[in-house]
C-alpha atoms as a PDB file:
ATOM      1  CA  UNK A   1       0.000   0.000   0.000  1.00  0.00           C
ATOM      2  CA  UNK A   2       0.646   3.832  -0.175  1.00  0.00           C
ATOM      3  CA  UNK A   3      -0.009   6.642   1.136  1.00  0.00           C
ATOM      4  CA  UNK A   4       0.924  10.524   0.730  1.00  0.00           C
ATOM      5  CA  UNK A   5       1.679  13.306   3.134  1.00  0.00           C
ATOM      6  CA  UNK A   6       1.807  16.738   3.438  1.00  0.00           C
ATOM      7  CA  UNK A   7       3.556  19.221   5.942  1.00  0.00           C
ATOM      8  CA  UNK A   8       4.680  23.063   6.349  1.00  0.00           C
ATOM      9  CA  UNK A   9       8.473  21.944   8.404  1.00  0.00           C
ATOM     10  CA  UNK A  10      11.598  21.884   6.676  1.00  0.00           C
ATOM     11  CA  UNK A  11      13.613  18.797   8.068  1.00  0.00           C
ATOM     12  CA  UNK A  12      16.365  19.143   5.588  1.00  0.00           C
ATOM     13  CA  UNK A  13      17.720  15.270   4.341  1.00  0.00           C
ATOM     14  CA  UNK A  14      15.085  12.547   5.836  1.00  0.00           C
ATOM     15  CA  UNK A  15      17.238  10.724   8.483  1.00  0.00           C
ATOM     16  CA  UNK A  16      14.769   8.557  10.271  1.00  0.00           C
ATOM     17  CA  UNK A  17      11.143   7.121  10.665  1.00  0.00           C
ATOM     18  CA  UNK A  18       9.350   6.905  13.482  1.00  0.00           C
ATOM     19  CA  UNK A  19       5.942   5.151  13.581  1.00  0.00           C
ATOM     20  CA  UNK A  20       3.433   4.669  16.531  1.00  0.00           C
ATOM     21  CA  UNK A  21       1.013   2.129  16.694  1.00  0.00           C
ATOM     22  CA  UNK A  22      -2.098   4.061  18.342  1.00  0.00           C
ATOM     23  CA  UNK A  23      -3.996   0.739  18.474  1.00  0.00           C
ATOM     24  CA  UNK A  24      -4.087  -2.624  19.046  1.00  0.00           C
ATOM     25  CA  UNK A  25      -3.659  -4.245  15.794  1.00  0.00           C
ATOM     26  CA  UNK A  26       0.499  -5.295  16.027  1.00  0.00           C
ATOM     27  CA  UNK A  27       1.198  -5.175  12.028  1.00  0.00           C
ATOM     28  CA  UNK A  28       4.297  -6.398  10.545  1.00  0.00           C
ATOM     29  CA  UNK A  29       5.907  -4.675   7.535  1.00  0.00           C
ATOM     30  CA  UNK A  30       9.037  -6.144   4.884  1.00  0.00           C
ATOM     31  CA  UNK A  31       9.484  -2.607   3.521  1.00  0.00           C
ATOM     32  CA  UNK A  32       9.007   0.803   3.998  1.00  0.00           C
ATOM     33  CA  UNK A  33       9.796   3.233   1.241  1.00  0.00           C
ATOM     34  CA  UNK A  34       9.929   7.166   1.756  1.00  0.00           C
ATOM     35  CA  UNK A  35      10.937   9.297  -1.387  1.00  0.00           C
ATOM     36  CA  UNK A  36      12.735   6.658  -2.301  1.00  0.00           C
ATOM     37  CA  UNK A  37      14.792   5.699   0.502  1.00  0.00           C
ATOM     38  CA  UNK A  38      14.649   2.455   1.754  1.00  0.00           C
ATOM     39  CA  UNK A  39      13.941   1.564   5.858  1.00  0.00           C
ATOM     40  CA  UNK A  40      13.567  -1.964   5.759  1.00  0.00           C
ATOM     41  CA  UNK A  41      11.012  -4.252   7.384  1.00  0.00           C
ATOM     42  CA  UNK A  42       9.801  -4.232  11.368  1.00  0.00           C
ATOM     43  CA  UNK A  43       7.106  -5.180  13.541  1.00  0.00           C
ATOM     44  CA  UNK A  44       4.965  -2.766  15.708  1.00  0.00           C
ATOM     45  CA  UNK A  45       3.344  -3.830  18.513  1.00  0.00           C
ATOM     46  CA  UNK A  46       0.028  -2.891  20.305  1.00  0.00           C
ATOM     47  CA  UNK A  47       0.436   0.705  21.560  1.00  0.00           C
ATOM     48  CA  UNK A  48       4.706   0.744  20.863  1.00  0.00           C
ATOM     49  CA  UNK A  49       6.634   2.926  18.651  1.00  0.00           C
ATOM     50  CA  UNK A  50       9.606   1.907  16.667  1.00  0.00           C
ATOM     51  CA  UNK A  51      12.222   3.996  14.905  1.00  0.00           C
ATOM     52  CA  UNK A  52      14.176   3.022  11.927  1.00  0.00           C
ATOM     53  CA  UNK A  53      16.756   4.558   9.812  1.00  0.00           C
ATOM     54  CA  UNK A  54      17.672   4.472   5.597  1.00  0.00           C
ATOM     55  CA  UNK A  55      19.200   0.856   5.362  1.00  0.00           C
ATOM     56  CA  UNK A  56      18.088  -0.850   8.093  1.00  0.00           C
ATOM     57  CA  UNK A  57      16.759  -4.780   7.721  1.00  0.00           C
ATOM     58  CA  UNK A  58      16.598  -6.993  10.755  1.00  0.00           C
ATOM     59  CA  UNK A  59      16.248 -10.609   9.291  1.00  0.00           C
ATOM     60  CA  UNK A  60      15.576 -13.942  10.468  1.00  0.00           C
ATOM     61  CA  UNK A  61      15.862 -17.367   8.733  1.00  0.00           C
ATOM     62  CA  UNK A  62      15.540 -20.774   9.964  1.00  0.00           C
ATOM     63  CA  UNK A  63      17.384 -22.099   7.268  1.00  0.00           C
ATOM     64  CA  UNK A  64      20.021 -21.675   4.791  1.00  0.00           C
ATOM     65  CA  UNK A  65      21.559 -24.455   2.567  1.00  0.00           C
ATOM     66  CA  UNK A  66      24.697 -23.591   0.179  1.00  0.00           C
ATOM     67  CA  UNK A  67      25.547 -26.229  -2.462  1.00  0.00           C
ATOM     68  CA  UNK A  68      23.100 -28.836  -0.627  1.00  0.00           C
ATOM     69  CA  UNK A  69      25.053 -28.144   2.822  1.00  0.00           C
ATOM     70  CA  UNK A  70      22.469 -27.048   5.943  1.00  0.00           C
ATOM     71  CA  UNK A  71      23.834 -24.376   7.253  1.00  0.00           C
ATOM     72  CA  UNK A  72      20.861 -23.981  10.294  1.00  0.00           C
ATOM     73  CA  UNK A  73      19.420 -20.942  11.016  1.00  0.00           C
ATOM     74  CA  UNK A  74      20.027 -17.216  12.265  1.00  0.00           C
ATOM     75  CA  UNK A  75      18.770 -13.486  13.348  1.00  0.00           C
ATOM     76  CA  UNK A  76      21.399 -10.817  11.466  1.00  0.00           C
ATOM     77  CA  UNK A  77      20.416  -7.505  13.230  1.00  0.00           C
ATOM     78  CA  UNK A  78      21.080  -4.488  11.587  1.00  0.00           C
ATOM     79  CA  UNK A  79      24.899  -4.088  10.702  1.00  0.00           C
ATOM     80  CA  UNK A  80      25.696  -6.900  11.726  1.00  0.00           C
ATOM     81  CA  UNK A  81      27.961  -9.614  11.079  1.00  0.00           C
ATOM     82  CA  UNK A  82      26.705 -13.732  11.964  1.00  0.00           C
ATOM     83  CA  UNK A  83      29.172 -17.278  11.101  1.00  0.00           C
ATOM     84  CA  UNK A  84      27.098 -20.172  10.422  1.00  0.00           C
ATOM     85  CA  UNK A  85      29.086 -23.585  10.296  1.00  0.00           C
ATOM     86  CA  UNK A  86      27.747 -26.210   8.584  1.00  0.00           C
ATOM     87  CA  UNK A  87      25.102 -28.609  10.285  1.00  0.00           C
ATOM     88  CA  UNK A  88      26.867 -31.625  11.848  1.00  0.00           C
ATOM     89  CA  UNK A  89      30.351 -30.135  12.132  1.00  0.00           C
ATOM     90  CA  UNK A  90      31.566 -28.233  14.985  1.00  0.00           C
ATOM     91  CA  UNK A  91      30.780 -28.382  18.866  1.00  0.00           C
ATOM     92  CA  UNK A  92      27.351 -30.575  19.449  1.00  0.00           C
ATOM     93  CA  UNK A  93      24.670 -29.183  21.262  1.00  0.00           C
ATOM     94  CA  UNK A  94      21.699 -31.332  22.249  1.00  0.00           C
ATOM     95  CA  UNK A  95      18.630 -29.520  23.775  1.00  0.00           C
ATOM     96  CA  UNK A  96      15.265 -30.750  25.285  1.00  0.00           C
ATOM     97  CA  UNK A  97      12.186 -28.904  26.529  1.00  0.00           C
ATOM     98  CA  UNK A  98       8.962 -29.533  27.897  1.00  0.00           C
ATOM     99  CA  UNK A  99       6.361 -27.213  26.979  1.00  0.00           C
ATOM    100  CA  UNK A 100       4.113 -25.773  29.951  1.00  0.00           C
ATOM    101  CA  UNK A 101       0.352 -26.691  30.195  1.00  0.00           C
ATOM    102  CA  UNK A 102      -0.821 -23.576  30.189  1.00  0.00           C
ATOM    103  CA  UNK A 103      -3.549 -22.529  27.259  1.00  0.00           C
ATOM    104  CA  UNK A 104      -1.150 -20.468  25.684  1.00  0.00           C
ATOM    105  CA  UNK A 105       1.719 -22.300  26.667  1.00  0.00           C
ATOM    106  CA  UNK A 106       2.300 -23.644  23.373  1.00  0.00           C
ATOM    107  CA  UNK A 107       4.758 -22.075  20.634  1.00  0.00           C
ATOM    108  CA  UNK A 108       5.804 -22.643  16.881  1.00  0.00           C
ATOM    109  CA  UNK A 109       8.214 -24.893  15.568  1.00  0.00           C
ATOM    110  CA  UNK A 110      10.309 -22.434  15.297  1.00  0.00           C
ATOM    111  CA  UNK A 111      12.278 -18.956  15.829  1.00  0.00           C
ATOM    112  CA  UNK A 112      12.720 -19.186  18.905  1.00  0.00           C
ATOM    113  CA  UNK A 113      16.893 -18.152  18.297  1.00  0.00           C
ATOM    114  CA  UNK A 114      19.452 -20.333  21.245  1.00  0.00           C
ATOM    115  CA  UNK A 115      22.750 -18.794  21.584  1.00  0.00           C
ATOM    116  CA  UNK A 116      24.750 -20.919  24.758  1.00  0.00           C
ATOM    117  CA  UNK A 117      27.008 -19.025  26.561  1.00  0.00           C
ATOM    118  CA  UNK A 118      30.373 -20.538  28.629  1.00  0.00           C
ATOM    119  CA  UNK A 119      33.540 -19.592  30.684  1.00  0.00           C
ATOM    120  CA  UNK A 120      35.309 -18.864  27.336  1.00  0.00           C
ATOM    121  CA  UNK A 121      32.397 -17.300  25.304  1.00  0.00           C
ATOM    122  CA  UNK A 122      29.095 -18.258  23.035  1.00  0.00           C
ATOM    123  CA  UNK A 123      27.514 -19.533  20.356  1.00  0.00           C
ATOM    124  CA  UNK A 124      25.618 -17.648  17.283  1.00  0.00           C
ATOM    125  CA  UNK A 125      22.317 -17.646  17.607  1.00  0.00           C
ATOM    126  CA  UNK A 126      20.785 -20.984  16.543  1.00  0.00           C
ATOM    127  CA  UNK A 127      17.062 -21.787  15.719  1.00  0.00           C
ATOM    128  CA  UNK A 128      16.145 -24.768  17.318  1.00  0.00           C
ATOM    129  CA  UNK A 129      13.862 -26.386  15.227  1.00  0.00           C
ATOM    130  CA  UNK A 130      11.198 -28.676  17.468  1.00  0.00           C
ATOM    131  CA  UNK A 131       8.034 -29.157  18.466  1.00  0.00           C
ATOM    132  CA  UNK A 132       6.589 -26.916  21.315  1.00  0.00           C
ATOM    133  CA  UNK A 133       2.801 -28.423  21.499  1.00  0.00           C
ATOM    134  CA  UNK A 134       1.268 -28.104  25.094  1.00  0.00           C
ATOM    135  CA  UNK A 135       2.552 -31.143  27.805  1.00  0.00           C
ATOM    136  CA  UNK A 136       5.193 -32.437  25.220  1.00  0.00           C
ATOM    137  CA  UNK A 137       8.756 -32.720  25.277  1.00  0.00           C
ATOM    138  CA  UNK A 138      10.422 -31.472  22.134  1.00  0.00           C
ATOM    139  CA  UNK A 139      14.594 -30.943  21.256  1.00  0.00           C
ATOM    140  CA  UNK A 140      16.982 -30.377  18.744  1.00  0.00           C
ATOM    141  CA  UNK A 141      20.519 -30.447  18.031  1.00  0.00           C
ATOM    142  CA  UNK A 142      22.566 -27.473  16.899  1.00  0.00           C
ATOM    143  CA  UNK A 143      26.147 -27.612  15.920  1.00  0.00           C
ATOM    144  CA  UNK A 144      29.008 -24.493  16.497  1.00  0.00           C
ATOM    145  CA  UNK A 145      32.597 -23.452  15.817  1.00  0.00           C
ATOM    146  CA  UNK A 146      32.827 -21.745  19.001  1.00  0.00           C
ATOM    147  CA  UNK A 147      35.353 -22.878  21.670  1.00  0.00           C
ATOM    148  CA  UNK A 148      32.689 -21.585  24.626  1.00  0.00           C
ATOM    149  CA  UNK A 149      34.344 -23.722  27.362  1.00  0.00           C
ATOM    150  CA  UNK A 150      32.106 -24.992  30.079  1.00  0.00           C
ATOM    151  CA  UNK A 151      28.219 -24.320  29.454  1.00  0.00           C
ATOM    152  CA  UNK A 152      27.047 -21.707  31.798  1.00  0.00           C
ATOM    153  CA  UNK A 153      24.284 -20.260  30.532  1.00  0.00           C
ATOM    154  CA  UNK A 154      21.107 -20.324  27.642  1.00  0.00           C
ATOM    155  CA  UNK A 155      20.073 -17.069  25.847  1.00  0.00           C
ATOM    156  CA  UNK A 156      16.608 -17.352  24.168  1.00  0.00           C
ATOM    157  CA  UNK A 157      15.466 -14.670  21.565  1.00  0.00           C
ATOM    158  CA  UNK A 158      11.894 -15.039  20.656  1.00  0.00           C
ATOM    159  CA  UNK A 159      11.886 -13.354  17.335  1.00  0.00           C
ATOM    160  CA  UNK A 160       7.735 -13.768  16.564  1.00  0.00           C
ATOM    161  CA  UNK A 161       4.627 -12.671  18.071  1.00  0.00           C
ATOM    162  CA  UNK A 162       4.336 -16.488  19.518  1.00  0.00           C
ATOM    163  CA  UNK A 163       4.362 -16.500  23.197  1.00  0.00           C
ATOM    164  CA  UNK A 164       6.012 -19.965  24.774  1.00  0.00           C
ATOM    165  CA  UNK A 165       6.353 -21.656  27.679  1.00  0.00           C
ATOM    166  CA  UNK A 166       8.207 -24.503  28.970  1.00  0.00           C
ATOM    167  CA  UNK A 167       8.798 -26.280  32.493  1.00  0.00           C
ATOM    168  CA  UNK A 168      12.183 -27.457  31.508  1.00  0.00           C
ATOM    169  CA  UNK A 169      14.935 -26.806  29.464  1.00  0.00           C
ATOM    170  CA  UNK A 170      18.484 -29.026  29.343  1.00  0.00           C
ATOM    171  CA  UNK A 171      21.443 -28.352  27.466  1.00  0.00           C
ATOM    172  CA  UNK A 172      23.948 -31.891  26.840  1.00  0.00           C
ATOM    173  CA  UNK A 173      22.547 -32.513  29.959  1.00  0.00           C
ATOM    174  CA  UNK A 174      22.877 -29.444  32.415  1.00  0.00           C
ATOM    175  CA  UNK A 175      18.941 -28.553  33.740  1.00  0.00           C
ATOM    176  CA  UNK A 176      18.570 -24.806  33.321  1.00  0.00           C
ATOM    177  CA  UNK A 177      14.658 -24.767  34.579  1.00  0.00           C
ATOM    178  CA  UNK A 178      11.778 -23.189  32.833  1.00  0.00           C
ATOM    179  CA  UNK A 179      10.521 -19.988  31.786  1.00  0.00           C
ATOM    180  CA  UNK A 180       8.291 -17.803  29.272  1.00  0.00           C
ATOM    181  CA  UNK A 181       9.496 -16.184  26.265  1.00  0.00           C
ATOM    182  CA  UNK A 182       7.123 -13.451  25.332  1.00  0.00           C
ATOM    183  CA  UNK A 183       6.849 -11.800  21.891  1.00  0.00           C
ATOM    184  CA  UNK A 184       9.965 -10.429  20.877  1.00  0.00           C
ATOM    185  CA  UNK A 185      12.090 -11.174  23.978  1.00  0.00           C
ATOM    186  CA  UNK A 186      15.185 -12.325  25.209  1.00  0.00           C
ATOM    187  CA  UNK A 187      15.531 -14.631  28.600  1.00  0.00           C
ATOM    188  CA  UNK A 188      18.817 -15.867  29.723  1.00  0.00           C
ATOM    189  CA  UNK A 189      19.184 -18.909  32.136  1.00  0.00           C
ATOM    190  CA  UNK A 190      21.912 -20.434  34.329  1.00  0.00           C
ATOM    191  CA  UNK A 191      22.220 -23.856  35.145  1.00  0.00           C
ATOM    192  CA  UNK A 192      20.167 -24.838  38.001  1.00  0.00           C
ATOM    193  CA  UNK A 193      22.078 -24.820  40.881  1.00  0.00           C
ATOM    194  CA  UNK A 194      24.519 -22.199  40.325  1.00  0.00           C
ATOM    195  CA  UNK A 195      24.606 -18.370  40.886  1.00  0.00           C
ATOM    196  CA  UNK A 196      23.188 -16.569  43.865  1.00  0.00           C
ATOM    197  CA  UNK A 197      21.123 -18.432  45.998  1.00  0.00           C
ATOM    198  CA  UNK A 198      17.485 -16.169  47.777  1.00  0.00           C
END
């Protein structure tokens, strides 16, 4: 769609959008165009404003195959730089969940983005592909170049308007508990049993 606007203010070379959802109708967009510049693609939530600039295009995949070779999946922010190794080579990562049994515990099959964090450092981001029905146990297995060390903690990007919940989460093993991942948000966990104790 288009539109057309007028207004009297000068504001010299167009720098940035800003767009306000006044409603509660969250709309998604691939592109915006404004005299020709490009702004890229967002999401705008219920009653939230977001701001983007000329050149801007967050972008998420689940998966990305070169010559045959599965290469996984991925969130490239804006500016940004990501390393995908190939699928089955690298560091092996084994995670299972059980999703909550809450109504709206349940969540898609994926883009929900993993990145595992250690003493020595982290993964990319990694879409673990699984199912995430209500009162069933789902997993996946990711593969990374990273040297991270010991396994310490579990990042989880939610990077859709697909709430989910799960009771338990383990990585090669190591329990890290449960939680909810809202819309477009991040939780981190530690293994259970370690940090500060209330």
């Amino acid at each position: 769609g288009e539109c057309t606007m007028e207004d009297v203010p000068d504001i010299g070379n167009i720098k940035e959008v800003k767009i306000y959802n006044s409603g509660d109708n969250y709309w998604c967009f691939l592109s915006l165009t404004i005299n020709e510049l490009n702004f890229g693609g967002k999401c705008v939530d219920d009653y939230q404003t977001e701001t983007l600039s000329p050149g801007d295009n967050y972008w998420c995949f689940v998966s990305l195959s070169v010559n045959g070779l599965d290469f996984g999946g991925v969130c490239v922010d804006d500016y940004e730089t990501k390393s995908l190794s190939v699928a089955g080579e690298g560091v092996e990562y084994n995670i299972l969940h059980e999703t909550g049994t809450g109504t709206y515990d349940d969540g898609n099959t994926g883009g929900y983005m993993f990145t595992i964090l250690g003493t020595k450092g982290e993964t990319s981001p990694h879409d673990c592909t699984s199912k995430k029905v209500l009162e069933s146990t789902g997993g996946c297995t990711i593969w990374d170049d990273a040297d991270i060390g010991e396994i310490k903690e579990v990042k989880i990007y939610n990077s859709g308007d697909n709430y989910w919940c799960f009771v338990s989460l383990s990585v090669n093993g190591l329990d890290f508990g449960g939680v909810c991942v809202d819309d477009y948000e991040t939780k981190s966990l530690s293994v259970a049993g370690e940090g500060v104790e209330y």
